[in-house]
C-alpha atoms as a PDB file:
ATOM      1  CA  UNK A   1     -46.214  -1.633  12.244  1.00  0.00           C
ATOM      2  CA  UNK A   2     -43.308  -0.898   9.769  1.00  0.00           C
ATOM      3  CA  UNK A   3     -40.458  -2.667   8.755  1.00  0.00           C
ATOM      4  CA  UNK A   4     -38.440  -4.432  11.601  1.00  0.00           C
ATOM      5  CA  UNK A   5     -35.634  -5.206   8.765  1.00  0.00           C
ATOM      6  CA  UNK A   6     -32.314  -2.944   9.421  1.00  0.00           C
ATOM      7  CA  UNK A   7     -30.778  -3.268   6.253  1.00  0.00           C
ATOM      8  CA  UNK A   8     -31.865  -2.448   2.432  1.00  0.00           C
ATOM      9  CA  UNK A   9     -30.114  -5.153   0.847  1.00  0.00           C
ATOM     10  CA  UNK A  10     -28.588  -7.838   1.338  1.00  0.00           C
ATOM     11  CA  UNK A  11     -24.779  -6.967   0.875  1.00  0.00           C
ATOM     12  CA  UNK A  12     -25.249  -4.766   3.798  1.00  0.00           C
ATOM     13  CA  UNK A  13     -26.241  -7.852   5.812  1.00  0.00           C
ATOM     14  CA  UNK A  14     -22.215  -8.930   4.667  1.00  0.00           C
ATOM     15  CA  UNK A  15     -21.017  -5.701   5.374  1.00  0.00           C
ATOM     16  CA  UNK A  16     -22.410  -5.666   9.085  1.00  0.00           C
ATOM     17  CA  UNK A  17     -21.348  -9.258   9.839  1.00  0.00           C
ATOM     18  CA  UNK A  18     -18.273 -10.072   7.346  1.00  0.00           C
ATOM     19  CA  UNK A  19     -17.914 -13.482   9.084  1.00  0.00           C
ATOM     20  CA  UNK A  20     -21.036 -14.329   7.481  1.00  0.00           C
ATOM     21  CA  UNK A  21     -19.230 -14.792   4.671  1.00  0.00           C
ATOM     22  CA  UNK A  22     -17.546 -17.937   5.818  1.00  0.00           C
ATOM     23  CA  UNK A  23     -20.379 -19.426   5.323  1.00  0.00           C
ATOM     24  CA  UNK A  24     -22.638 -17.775   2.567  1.00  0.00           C
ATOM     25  CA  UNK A  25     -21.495 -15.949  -0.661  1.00  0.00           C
ATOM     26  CA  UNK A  26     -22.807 -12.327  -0.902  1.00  0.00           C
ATOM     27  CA  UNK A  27     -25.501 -11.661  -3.696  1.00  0.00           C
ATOM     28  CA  UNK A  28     -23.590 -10.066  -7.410  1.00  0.00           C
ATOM     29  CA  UNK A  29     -26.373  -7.430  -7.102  1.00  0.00           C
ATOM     30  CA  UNK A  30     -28.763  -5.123  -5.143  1.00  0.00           C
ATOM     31  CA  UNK A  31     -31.248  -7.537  -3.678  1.00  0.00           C
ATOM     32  CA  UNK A  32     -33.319  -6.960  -0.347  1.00  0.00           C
ATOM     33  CA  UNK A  33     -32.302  -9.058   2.420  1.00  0.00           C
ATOM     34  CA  UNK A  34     -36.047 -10.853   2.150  1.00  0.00           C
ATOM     35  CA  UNK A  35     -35.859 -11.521  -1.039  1.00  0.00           C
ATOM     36  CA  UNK A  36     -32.263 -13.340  -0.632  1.00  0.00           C
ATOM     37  CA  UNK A  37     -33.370 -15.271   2.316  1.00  0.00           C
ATOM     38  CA  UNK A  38     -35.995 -17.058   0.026  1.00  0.00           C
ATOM     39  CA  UNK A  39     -33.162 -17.140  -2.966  1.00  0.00           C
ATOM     40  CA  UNK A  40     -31.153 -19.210  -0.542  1.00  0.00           C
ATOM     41  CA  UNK A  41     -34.094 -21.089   0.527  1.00  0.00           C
ATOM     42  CA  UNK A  42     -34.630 -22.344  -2.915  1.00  0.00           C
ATOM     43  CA  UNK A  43     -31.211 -23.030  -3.862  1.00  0.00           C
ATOM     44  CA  UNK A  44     -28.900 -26.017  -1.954  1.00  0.00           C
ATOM     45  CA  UNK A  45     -28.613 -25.748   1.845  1.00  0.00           C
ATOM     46  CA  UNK A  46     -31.916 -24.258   3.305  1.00  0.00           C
ATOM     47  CA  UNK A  47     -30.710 -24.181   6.503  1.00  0.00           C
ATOM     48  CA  UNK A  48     -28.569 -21.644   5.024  1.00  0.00           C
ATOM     49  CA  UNK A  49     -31.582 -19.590   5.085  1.00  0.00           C
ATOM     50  CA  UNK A  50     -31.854 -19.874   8.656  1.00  0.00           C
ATOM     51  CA  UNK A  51     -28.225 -18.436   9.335  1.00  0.00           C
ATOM     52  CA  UNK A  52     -29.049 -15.379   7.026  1.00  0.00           C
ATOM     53  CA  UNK A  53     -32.197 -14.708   8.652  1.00  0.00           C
ATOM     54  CA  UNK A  54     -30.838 -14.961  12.047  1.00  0.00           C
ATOM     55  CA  UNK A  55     -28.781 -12.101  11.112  1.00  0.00           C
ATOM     56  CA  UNK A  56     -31.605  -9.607   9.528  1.00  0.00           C
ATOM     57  CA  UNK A  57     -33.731  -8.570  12.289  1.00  0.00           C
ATOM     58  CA  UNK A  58     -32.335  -6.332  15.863  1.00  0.00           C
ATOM     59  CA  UNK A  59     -31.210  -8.642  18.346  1.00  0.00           C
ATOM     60  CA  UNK A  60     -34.655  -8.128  20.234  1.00  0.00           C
ATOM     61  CA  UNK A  61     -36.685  -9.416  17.337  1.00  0.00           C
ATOM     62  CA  UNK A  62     -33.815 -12.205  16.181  1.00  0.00           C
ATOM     63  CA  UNK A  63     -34.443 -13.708  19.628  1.00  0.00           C
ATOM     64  CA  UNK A  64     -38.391 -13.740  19.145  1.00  0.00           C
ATOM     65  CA  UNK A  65     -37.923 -15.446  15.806  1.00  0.00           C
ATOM     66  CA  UNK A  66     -36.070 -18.032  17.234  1.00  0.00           C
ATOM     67  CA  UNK A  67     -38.231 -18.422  20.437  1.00  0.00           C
ATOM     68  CA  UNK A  68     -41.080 -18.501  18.255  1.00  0.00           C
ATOM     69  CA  UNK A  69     -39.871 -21.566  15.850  1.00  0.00           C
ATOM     70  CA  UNK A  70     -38.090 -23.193  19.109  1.00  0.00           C
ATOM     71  CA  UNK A  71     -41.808 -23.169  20.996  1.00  0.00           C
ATOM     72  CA  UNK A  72     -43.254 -24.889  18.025  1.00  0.00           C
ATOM     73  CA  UNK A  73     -40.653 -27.313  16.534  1.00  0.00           C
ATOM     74  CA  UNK A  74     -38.936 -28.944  19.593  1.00  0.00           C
ATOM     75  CA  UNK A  75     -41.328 -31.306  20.304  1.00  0.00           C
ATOM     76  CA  UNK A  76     -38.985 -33.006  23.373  1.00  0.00           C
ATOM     77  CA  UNK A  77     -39.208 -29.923  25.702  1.00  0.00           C
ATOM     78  CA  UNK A  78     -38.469 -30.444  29.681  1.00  0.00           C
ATOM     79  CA  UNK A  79     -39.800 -28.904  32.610  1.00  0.00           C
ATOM     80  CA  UNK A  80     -36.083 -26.931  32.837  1.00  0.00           C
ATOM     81  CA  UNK A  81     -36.915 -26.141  28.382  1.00  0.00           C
ATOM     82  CA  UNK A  82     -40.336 -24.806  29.525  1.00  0.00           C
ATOM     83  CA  UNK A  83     -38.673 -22.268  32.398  1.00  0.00           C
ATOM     84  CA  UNK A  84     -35.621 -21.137  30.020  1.00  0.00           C
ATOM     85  CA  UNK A  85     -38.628 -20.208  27.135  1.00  0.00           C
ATOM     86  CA  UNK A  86     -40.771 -18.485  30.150  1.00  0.00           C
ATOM     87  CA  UNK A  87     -37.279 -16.628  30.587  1.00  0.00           C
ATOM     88  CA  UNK A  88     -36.550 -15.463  27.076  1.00  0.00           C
ATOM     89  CA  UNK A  89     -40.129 -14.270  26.527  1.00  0.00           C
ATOM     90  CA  UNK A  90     -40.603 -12.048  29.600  1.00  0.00           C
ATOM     91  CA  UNK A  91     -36.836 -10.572  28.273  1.00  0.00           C
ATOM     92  CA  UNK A  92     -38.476  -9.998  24.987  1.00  0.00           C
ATOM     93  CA  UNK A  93     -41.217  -8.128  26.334  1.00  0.00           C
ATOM     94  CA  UNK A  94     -39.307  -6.343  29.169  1.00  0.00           C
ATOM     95  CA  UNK A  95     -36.100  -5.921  27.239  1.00  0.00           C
ATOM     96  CA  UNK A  96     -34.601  -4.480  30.056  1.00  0.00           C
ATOM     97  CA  UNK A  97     -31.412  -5.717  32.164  1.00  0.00           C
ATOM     98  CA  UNK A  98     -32.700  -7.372  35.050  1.00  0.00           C
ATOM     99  CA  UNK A  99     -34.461 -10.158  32.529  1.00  0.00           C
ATOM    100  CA  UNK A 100     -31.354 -10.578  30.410  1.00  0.00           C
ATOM    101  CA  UNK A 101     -29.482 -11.302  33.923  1.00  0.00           C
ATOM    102  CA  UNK A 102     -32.507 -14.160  34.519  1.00  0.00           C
ATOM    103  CA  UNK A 103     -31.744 -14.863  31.334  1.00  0.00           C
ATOM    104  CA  UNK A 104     -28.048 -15.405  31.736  1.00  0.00           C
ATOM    105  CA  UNK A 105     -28.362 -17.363  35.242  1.00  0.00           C
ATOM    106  CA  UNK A 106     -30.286 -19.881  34.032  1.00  0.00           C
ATOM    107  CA  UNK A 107     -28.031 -20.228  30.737  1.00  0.00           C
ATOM    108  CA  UNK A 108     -25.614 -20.787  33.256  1.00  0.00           C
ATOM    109  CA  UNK A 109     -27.244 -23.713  35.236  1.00  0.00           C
ATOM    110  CA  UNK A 110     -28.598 -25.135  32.080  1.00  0.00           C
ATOM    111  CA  UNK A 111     -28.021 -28.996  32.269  1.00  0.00           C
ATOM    112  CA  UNK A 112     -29.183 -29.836  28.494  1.00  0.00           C
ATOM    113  CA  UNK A 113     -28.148 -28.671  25.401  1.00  0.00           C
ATOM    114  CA  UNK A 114     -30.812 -28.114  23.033  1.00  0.00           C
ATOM    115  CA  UNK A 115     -32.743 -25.581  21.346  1.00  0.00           C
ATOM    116  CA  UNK A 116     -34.053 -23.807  24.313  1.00  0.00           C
ATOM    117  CA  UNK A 117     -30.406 -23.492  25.756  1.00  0.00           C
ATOM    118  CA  UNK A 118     -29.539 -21.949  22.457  1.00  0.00           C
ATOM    119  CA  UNK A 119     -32.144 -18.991  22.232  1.00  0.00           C
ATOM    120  CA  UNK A 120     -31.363 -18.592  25.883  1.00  0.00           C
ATOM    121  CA  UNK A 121     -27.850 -17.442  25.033  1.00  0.00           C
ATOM    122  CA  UNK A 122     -29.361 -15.720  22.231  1.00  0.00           C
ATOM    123  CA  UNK A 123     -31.274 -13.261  24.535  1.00  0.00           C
ATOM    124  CA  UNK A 124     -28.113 -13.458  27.632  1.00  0.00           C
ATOM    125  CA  UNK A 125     -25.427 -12.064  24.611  1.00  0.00           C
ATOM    126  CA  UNK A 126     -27.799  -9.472  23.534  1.00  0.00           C
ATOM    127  CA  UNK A 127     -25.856  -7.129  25.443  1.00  0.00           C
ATOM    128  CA  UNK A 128     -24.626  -6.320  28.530  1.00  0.00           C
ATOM    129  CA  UNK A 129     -21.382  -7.392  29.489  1.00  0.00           C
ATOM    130  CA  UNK A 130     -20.250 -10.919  29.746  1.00  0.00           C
ATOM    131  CA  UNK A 131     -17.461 -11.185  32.264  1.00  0.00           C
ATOM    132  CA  UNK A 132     -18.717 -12.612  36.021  1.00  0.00           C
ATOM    133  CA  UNK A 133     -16.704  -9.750  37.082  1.00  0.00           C
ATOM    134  CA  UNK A 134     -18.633  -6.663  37.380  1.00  0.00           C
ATOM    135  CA  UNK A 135     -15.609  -4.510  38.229  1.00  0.00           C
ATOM    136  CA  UNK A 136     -14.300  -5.303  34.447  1.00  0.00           C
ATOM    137  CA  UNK A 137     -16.638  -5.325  31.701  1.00  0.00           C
ATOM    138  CA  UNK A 138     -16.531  -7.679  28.711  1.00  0.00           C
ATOM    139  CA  UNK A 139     -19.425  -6.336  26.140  1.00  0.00           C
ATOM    140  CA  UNK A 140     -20.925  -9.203  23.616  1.00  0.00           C
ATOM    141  CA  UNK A 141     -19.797  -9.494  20.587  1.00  0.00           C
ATOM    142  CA  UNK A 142     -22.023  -7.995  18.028  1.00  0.00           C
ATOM    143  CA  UNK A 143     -23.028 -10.891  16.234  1.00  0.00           C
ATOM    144  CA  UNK A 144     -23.416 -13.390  18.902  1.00  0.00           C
ATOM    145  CA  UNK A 145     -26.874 -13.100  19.371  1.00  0.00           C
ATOM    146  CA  UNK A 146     -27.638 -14.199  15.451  1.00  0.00           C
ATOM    147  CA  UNK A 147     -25.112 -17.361  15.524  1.00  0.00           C
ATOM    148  CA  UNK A 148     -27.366 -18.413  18.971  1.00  0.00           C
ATOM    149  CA  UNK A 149     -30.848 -17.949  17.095  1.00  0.00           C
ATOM    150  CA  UNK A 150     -29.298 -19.360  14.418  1.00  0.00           C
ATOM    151  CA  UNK A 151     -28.181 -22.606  16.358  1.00  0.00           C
ATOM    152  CA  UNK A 152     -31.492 -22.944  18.316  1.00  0.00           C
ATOM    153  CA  UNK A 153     -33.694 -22.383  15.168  1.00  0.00           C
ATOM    154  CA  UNK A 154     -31.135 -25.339  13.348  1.00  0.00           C
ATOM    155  CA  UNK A 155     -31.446 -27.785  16.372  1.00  0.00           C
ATOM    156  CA  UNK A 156     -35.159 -27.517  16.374  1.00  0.00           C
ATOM    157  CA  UNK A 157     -35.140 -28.308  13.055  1.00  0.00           C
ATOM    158  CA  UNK A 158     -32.720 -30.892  12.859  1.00  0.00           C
ATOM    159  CA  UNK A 159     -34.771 -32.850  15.441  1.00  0.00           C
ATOM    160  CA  UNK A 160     -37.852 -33.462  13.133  1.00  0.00           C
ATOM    161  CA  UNK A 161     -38.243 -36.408  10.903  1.00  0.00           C
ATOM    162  CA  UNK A 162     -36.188 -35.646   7.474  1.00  0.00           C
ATOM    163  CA  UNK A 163     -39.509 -35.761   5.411  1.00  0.00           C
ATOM    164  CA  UNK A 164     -40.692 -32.673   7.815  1.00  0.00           C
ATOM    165  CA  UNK A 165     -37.524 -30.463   8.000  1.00  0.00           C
ATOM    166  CA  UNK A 166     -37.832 -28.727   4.626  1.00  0.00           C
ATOM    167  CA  UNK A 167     -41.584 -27.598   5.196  1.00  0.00           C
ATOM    168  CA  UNK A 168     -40.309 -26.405   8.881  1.00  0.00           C
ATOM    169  CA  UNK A 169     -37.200 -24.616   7.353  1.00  0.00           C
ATOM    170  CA  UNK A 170     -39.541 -22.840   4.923  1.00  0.00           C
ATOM    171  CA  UNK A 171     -42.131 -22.126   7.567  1.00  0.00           C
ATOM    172  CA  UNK A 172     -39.732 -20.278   9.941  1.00  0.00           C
ATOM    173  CA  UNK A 173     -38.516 -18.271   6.987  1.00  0.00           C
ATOM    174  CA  UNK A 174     -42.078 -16.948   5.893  1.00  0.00           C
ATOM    175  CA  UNK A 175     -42.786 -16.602   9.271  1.00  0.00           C
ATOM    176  CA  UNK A 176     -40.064 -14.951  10.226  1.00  0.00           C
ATOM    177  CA  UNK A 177     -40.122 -12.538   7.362  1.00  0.00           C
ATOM    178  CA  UNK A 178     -44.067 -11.208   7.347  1.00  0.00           C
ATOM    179  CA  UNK A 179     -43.013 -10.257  10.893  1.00  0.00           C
ATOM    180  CA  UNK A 180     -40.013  -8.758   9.569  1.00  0.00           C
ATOM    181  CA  UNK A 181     -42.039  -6.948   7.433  1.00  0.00           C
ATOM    182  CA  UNK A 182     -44.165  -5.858  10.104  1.00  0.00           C
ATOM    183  CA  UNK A 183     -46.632  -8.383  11.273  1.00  0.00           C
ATOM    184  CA  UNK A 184     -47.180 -10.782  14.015  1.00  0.00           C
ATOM    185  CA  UNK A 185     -44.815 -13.898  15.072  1.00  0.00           C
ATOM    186  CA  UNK A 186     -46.652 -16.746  15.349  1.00  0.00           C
ATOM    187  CA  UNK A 187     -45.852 -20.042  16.642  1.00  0.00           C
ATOM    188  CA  UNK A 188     -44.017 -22.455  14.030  1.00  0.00           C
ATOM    189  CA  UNK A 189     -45.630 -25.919  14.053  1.00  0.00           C
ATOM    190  CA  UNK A 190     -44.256 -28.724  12.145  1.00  0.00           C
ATOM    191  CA  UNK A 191     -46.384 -30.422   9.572  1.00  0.00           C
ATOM    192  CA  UNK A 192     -46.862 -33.050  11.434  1.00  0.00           C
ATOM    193  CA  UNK A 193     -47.474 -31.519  14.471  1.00  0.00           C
ATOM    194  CA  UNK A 194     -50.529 -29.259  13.200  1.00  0.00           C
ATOM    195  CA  UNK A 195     -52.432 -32.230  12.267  1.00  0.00           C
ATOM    196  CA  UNK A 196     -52.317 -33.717  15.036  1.00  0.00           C
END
């Protein structure tokens, strides 16, 4: 499998998604948007990396990402977690419109507010349109999909112990980017978790 990555370098990433830069200041140079995903992991705010990531990959493969770190890291899942994660994967596999509608009605009768709510609407504003009214379509916005992987990779995250975060940060990003690069996704455990 080839490169899943849609963009050459980083400053395209900006270009794409200038609200992005809100948040993050665009690399001076040419740099690949791999290689400034681990910059930012190095530097300050790791979770930074997280929001940059979320933004790399085709909505498709954001979502699988974040399903993949969610499944692992939230350690607190329900029985109604468990369904909305059954959800998102058969839409990642299917990718079609009937399982982003699933998708979508169970975002809607969601009663929590964690990570598995969040890569729900990560999958539910991957397209389509969002109004209830089918006579007058509202399409997603394009970058919707990231800032919902984004916030169900964070919550995840933010959930473990602090002495755990910064390996689980770090393990979503090199994760996340050998299967942007063309391998497999595989299921992010926390430290803690894997030894158990």
């Amino acid at each position: 499998m080839g490169s899943r990555i849609r963009f050459t370098s980083a400053n395209q990433v900006f270009q794409t998604y200038p609200d992005l830069q809100e948040e993050l200041e665009p690399p001076a140079g040419d740099i690949s948007p791999q290689d400034f995903t681990l910059e930012i992991l190095k530097g300050e705010d790791p979770y930074a990396a997280i929001l940059f990531f979320a933004h790399v990959l085709p909505k498709r493969e954001a979502v699988w990402w974040g399903l993949r770190c969610v499944t692992g890291l939230d350690q607190n899942k329900t029985a109604e977690d468990l369904s909305m994660l059954e959800l998102v994967t058969a839409w990642v596999q299917d990718e079609d419109e009937e399982a982003r509608l699933s998708v979508q009605a169970a975002v809607d009768e969601f009663k929590g507010d964690g990570p598995s709510l969040w890569i729900g609407r990560a999958a539910s504003l991957s397209g389509g349109s969002i109004s209830p009214n089918p006579e007058f379509r509202v399409d997603t916005l394009p970058h919707l999909t990231a800032v919902c992987a984004n916030g169900a990779v964070q919550l995840a995250v933010g959930a473990l112990g602090p002495g755990v975060r910064e390996e689980a940060i770090a393990d979503c990003i090199t994760a996340g980017i050998s299967f942007a690069e063309g391998g497999s996704m595989p299921v992010v455990l926390a430290k803690q978790q894997a030894a158990v």
